[in-house]
PDB file of N, CA and C in Angstrom:
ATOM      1  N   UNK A   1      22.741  33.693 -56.925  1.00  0.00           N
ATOM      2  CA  UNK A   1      23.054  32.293 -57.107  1.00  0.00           C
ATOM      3  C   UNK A   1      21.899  31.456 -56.555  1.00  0.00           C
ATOM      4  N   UNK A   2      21.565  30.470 -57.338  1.00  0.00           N
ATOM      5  CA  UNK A   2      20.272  29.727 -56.302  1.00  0.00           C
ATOM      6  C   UNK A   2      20.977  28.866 -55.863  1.00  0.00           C
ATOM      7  N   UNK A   3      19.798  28.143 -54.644  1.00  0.00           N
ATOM      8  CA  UNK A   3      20.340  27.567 -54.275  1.00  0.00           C
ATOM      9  C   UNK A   3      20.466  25.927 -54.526  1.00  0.00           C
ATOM     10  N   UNK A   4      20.413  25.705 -55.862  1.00  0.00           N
ATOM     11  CA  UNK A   4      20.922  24.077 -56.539  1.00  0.00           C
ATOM     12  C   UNK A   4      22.388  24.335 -56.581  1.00  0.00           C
ATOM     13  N   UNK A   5      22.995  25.588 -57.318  1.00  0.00           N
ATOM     14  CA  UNK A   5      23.949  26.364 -57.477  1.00  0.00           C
ATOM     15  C   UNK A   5      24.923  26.190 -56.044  1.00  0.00           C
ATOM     16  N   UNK A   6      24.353  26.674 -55.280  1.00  0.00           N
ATOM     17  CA  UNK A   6      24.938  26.618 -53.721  1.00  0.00           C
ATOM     18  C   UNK A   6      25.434  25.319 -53.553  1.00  0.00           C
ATOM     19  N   UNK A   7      24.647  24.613 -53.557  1.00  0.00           N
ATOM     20  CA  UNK A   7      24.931  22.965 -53.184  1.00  0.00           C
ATOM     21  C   UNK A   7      25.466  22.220 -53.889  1.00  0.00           C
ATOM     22  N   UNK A   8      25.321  22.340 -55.135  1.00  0.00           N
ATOM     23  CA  UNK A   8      26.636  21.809 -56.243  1.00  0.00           C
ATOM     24  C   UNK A   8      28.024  22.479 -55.481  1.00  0.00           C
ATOM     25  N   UNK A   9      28.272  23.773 -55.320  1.00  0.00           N
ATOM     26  CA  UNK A   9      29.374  24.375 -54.875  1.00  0.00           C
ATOM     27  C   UNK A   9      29.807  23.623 -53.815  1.00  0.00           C
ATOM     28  N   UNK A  10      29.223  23.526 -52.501  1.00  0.00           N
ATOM     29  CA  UNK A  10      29.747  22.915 -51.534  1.00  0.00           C
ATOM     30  C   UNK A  10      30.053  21.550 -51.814  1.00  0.00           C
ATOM     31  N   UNK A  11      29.234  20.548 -52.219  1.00  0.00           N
ATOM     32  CA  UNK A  11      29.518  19.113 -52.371  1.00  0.00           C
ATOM     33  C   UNK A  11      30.960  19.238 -53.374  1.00  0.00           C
ATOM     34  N   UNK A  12      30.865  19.884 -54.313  1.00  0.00           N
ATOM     35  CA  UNK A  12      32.426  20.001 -55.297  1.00  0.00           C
ATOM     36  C   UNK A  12      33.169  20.332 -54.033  1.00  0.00           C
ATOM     37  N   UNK A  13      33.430  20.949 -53.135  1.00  0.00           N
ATOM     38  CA  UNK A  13      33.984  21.469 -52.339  1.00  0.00           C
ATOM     39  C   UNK A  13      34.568  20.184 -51.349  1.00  0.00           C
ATOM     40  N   UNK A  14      33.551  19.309 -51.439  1.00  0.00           N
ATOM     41  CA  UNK A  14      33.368  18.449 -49.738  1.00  0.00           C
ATOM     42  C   UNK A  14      34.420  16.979 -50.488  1.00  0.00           C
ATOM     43  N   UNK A  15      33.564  16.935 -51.741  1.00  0.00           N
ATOM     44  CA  UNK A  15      33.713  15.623 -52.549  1.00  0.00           C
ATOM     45  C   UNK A  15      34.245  15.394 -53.758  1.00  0.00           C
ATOM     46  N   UNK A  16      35.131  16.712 -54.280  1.00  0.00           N
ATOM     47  CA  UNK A  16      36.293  16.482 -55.177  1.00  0.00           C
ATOM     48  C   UNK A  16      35.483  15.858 -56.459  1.00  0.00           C
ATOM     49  N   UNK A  17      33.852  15.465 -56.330  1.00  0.00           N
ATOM     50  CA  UNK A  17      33.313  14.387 -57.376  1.00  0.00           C
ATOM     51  C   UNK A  17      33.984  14.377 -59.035  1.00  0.00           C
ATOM     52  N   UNK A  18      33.677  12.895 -59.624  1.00  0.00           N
ATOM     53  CA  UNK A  18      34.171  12.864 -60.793  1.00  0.00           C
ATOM     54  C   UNK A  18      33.082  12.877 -62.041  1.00  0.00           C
ATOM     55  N   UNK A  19      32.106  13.140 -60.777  1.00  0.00           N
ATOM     56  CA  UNK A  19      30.353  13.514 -61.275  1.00  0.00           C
ATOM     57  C   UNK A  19      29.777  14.346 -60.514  1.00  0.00           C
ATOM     58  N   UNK A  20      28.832  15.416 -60.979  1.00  0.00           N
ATOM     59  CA  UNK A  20      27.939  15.574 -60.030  1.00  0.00           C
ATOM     60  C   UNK A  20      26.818  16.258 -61.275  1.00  0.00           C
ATOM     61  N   UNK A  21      25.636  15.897 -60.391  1.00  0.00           N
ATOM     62  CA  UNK A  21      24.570  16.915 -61.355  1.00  0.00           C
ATOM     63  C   UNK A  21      23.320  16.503 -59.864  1.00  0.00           C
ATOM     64  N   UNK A  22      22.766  18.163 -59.643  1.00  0.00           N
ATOM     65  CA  UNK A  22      22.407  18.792 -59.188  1.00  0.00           C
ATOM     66  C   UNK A  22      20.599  19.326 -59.500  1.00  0.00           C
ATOM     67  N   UNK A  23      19.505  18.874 -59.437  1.00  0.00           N
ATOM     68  CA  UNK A  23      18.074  19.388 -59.577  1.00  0.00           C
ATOM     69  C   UNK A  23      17.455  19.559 -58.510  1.00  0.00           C
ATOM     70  N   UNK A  24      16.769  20.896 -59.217  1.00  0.00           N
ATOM     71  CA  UNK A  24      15.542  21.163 -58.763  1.00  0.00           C
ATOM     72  C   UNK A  24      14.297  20.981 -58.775  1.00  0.00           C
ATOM     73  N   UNK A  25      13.703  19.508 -58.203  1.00  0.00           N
ATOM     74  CA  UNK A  25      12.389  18.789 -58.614  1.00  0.00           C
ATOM     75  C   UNK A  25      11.435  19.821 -57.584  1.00  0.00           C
ATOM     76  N   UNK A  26      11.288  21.150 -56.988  1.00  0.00           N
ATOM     77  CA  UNK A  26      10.281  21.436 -56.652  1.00  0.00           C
ATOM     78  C   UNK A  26       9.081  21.727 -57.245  1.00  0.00           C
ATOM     79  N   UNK A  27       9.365  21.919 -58.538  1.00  0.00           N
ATOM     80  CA  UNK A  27       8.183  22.441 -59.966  1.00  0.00           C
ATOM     81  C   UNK A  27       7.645  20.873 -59.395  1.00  0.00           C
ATOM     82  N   UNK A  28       8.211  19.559 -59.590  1.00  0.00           N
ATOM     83  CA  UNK A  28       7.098  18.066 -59.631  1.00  0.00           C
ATOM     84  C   UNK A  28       6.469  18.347 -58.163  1.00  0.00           C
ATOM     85  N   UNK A  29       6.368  19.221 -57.222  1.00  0.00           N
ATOM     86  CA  UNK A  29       5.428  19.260 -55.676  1.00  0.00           C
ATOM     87  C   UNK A  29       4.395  20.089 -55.793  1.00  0.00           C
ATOM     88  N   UNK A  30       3.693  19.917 -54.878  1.00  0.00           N
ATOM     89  CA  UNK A  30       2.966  21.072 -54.070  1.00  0.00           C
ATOM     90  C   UNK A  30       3.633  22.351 -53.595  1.00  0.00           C
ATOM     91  N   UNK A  31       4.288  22.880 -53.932  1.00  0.00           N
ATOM     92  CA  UNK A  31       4.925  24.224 -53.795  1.00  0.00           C
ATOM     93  C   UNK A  31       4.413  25.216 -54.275  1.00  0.00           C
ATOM     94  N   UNK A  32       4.726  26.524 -53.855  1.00  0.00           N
ATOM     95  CA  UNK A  32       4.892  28.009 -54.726  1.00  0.00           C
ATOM     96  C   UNK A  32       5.830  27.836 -55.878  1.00  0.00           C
ATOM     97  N   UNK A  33       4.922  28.483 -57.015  1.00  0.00           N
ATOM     98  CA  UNK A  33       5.934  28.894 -57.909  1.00  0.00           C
ATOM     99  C   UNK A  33       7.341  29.600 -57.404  1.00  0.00           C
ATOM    100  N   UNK A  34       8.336  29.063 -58.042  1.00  0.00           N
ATOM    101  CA  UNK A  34       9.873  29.444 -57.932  1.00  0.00           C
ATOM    102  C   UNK A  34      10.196  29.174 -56.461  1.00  0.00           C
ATOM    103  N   UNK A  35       9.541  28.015 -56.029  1.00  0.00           N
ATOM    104  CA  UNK A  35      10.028  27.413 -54.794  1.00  0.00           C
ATOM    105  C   UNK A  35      11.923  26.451 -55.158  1.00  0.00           C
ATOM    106  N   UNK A  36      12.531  26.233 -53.928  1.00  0.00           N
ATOM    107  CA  UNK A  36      13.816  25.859 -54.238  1.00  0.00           C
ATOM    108  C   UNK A  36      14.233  24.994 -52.818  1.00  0.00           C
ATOM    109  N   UNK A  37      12.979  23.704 -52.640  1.00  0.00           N
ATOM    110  CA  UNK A  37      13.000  23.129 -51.491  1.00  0.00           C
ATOM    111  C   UNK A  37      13.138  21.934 -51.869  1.00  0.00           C
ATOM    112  N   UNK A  38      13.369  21.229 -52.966  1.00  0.00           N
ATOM    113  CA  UNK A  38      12.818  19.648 -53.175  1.00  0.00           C
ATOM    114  C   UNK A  38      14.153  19.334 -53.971  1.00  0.00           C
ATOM    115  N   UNK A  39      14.977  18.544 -54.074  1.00  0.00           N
ATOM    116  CA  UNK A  39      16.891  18.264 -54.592  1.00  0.00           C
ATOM    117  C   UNK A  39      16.784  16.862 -54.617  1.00  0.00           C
ATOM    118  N   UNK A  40      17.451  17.030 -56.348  1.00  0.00           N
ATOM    119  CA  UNK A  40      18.054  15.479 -56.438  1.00  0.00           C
ATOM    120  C   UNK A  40      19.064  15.397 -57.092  1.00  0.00           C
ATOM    121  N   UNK A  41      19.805  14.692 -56.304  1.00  0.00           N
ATOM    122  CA  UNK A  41      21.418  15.135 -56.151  1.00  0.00           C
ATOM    123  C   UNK A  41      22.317  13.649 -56.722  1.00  0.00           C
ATOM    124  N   UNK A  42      23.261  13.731 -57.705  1.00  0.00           N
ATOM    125  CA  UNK A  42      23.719  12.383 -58.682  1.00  0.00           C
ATOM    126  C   UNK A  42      24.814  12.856 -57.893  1.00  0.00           C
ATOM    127  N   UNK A  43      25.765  11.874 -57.068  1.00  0.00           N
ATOM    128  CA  UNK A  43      27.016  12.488 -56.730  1.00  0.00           C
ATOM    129  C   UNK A  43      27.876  10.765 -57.328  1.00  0.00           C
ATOM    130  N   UNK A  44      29.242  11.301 -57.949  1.00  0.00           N
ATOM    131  CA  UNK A  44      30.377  10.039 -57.735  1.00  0.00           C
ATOM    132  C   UNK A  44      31.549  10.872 -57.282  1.00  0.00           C
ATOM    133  N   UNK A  45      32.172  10.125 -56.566  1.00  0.00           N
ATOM    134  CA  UNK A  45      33.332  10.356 -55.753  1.00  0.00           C
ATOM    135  C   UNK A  45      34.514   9.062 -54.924  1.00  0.00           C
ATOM    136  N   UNK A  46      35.253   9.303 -55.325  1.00  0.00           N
ATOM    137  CA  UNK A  46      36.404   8.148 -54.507  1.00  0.00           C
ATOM    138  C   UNK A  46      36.259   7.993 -53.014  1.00  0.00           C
ATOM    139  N   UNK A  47      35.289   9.138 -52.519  1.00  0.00           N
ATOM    140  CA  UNK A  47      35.504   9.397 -51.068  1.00  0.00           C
ATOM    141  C   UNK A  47      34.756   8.559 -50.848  1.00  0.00           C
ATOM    142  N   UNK A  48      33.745   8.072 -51.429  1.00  0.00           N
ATOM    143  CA  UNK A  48      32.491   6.853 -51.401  1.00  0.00           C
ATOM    144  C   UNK A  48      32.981   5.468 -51.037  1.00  0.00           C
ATOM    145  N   UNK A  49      34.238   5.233 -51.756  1.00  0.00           N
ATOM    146  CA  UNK A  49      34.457   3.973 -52.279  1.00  0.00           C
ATOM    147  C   UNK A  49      34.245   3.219 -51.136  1.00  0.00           C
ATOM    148  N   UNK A  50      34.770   3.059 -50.148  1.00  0.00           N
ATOM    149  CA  UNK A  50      34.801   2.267 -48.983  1.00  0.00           C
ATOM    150  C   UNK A  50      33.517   2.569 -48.224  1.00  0.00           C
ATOM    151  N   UNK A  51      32.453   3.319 -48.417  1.00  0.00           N
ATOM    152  CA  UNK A  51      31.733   3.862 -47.265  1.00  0.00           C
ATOM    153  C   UNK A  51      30.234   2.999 -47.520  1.00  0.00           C
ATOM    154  N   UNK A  52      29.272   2.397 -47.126  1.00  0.00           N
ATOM    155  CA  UNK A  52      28.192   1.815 -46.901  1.00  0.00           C
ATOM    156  C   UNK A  52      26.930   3.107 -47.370  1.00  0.00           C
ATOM    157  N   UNK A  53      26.304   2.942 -47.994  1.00  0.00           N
ATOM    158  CA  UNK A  53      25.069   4.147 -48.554  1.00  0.00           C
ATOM    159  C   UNK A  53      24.389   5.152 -47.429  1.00  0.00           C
ATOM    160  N   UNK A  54      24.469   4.609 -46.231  1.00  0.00           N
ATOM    161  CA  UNK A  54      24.117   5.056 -45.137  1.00  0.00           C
ATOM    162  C   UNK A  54      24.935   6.042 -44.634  1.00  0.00           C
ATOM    163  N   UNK A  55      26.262   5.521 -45.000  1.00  0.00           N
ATOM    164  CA  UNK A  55      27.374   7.011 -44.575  1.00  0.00           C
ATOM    165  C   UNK A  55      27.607   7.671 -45.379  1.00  0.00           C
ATOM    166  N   UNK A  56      27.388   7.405 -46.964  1.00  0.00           N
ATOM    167  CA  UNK A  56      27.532   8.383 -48.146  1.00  0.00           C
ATOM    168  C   UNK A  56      26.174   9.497 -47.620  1.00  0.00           C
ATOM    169  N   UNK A  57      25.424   9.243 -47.639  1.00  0.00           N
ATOM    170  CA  UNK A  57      24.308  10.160 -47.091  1.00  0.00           C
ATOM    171  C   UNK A  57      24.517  10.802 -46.118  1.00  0.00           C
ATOM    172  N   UNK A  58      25.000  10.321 -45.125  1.00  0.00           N
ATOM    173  CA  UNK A  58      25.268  11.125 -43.409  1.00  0.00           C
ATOM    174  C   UNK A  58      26.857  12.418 -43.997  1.00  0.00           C
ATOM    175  N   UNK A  59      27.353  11.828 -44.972  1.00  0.00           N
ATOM    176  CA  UNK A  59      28.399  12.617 -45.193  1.00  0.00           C
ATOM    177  C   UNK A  59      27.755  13.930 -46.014  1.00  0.00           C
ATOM    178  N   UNK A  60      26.801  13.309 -47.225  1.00  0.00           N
ATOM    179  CA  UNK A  60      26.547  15.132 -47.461  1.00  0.00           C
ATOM    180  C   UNK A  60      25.682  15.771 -46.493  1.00  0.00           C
ATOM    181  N   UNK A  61      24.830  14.898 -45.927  1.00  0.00           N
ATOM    182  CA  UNK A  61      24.061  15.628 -44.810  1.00  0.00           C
ATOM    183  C   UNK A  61      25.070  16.757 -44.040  1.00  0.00           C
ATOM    184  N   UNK A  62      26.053  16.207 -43.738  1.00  0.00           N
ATOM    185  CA  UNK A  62      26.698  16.900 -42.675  1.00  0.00           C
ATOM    186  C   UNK A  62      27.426  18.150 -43.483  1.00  0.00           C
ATOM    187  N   UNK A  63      27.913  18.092 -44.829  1.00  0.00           N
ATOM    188  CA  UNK A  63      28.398  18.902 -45.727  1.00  0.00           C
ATOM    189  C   UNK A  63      26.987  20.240 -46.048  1.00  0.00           C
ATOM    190  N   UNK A  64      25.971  19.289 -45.623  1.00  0.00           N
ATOM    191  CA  UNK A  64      24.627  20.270 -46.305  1.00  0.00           C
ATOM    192  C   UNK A  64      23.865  20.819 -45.290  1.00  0.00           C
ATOM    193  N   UNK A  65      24.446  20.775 -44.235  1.00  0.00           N
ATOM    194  CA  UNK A  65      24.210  20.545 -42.896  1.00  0.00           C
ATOM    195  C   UNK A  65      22.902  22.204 -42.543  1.00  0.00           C
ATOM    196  N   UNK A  66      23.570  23.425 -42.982  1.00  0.00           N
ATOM    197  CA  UNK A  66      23.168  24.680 -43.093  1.00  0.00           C
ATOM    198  C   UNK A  66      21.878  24.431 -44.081  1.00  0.00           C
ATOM    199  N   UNK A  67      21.801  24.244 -44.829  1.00  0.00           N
ATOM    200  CA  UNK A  67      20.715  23.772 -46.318  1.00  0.00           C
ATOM    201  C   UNK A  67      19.357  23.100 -45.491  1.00  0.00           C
ATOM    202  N   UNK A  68      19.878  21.766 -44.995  1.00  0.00           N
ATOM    203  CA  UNK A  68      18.730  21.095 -44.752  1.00  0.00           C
ATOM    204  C   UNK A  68      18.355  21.262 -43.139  1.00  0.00           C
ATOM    205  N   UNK A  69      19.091  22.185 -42.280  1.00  0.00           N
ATOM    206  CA  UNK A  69      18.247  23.429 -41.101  1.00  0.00           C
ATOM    207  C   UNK A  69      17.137  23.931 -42.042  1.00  0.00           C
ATOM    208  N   UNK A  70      17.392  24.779 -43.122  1.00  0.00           N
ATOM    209  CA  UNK A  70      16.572  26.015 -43.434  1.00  0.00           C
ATOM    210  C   UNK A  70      15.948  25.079 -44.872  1.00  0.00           C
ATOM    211  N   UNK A  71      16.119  25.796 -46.191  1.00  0.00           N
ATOM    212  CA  UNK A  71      15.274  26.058 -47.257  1.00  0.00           C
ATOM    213  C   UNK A  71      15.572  24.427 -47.975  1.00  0.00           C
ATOM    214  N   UNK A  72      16.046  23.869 -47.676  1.00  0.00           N
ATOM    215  CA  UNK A  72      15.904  21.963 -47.962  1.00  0.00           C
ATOM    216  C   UNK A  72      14.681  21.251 -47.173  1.00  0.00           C
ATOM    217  N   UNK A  73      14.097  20.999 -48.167  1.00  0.00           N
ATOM    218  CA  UNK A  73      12.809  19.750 -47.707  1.00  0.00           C
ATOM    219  C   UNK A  73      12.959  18.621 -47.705  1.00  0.00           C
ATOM    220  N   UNK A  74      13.427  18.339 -49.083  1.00  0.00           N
ATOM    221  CA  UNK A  74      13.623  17.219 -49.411  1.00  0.00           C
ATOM    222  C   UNK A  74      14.876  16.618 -50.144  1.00  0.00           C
ATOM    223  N   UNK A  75      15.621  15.615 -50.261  1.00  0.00           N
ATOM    224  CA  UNK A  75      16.988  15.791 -51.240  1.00  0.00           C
ATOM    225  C   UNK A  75      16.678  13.760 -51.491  1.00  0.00           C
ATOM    226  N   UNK A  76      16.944  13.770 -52.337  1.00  0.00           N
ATOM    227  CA  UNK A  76      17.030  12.542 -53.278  1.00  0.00           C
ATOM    228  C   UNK A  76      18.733  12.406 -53.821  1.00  0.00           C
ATOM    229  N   UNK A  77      18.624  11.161 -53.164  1.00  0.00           N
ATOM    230  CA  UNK A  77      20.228  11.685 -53.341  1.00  0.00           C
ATOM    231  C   UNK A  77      20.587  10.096 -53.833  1.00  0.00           C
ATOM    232  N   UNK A  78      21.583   9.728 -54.986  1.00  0.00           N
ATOM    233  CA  UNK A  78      22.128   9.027 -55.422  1.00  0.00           C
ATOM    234  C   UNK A  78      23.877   8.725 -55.679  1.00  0.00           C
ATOM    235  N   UNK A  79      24.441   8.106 -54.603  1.00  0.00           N
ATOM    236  CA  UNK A  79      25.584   8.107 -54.520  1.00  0.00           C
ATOM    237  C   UNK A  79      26.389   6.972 -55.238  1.00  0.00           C
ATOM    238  N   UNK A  80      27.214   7.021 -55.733  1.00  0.00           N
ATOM    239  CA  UNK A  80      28.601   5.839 -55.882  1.00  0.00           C
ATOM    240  C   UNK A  80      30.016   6.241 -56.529  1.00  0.00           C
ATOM    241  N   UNK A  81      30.423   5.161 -56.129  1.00  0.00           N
ATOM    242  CA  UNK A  81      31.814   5.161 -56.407  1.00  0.00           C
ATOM    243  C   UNK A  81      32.322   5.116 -57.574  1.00  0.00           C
ATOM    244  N   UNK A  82      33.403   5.566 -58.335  1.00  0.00           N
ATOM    245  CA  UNK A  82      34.013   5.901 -59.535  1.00  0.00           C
ATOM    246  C   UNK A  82      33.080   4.296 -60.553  1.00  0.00           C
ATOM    247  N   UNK A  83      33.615   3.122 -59.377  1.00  0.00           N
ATOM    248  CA  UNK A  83      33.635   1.797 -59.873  1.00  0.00           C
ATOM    249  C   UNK A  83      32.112   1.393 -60.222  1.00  0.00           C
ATOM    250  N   UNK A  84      31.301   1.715 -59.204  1.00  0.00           N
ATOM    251  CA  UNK A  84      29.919   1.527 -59.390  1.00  0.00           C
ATOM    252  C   UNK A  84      29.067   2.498 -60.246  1.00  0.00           C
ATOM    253  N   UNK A  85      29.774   3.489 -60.847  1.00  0.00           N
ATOM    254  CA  UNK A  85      28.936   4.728 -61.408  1.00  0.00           C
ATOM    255  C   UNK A  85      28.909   3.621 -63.260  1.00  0.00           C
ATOM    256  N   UNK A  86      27.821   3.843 -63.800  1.00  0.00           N
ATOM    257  CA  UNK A  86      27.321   3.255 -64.803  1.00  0.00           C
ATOM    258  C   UNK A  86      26.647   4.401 -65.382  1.00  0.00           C
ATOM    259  N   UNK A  87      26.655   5.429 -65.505  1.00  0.00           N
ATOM    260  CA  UNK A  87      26.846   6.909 -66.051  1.00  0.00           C
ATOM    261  C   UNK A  87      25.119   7.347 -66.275  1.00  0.00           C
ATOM    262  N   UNK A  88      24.535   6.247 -65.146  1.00  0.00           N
ATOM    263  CA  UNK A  88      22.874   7.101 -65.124  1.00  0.00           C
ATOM    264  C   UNK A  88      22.478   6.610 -63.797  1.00  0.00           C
ATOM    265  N   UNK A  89      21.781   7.563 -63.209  1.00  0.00           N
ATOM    266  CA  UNK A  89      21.297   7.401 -62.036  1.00  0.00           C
ATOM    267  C   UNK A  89      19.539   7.150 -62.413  1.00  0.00           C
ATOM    268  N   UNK A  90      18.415   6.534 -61.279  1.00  0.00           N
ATOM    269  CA  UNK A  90      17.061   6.863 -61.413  1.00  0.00           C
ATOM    270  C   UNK A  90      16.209   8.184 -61.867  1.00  0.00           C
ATOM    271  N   UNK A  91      16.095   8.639 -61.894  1.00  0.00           N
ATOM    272  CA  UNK A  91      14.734   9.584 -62.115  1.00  0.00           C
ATOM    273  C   UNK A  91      14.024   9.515 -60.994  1.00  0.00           C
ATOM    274  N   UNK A  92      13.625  10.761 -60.281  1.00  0.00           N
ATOM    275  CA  UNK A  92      12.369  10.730 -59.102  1.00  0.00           C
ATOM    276  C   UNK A  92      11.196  10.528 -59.837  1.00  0.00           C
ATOM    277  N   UNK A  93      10.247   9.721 -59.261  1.00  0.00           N
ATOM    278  CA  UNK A  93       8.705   9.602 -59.649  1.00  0.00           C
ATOM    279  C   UNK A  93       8.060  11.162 -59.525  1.00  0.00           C
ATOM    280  N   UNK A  94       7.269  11.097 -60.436  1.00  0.00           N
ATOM    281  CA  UNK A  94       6.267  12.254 -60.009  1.00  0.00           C
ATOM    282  C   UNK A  94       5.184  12.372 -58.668  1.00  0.00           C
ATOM    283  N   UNK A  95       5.622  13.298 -57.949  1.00  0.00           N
ATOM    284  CA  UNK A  95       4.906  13.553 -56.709  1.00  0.00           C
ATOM    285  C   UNK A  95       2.995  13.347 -57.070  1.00  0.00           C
ATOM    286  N   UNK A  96       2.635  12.683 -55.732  1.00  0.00           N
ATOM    287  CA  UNK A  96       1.143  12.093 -56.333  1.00  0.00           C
ATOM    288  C   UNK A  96       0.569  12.847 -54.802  1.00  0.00           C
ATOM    289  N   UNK A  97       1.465  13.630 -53.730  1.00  0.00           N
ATOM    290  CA  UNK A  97       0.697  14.066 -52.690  1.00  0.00           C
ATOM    291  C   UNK A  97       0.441  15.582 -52.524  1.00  0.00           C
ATOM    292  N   UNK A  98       0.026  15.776 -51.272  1.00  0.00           N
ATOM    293  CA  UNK A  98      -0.784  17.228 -51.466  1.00  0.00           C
ATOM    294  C   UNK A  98      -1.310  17.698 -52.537  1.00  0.00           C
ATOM    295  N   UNK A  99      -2.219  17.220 -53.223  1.00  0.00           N
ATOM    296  CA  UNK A  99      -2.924  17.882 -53.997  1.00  0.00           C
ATOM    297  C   UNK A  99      -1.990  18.123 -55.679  1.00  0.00           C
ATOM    298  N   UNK A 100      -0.999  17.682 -55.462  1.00  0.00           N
ATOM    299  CA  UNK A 100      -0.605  17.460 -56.937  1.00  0.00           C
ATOM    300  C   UNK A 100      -1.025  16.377 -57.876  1.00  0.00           C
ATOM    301  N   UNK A 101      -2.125  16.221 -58.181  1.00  0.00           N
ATOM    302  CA  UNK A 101      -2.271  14.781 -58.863  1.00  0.00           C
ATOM    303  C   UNK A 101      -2.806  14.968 -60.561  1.00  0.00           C
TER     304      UNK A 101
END
């Protein structure tokens, strides 16, 4: 199972979401081939609704808590509520550092 796979699992787990979609932007870094360190994460969930962007984040942090100790670098993460979800999130820019240019 990789681990985008993993972390979709747990957040379904944490956050019941009525969305989720799950990437692996390490191919856009400076990485090794078949690296699995760089996440950008579309979450909607009711559990959001009341919570400020700052605690939607501290909440998967703490759900991802094992992940971003070890093989998590980076996570891009886009949260909202059933009400605020408009059925597209941003796109990450293409990485312009370490030597990826």
């Amino acid at each position: 199972m990789s681990l985008a796979e993993k972390i979709e699992q747990k957040l379904t787990a944490a956050f019941a979401p009525e969305y989720i979609e799950v990437q692996c932007e390490s191919h856009m870094h400076n990485v090794p081939a078949g690296s699995e360190m760089h996440f950008r994460v579309v979450l909607v969930s009711d559990v959001f609704t009341p919570l400020r962007k700052v605690q939607r984040h501290q909440k998967i942090y703490a759900a991802l808590a094992e992940e971003m100790a070890g093989p998590i670098h980076a996570l891009a993460l886009h949260t909202y509520s059933p009400e605020e979800w408009e059925g597209a999130a941003p796109q990450s820019p293409q990485c312009l550092g370490g030597g990826k240019k």
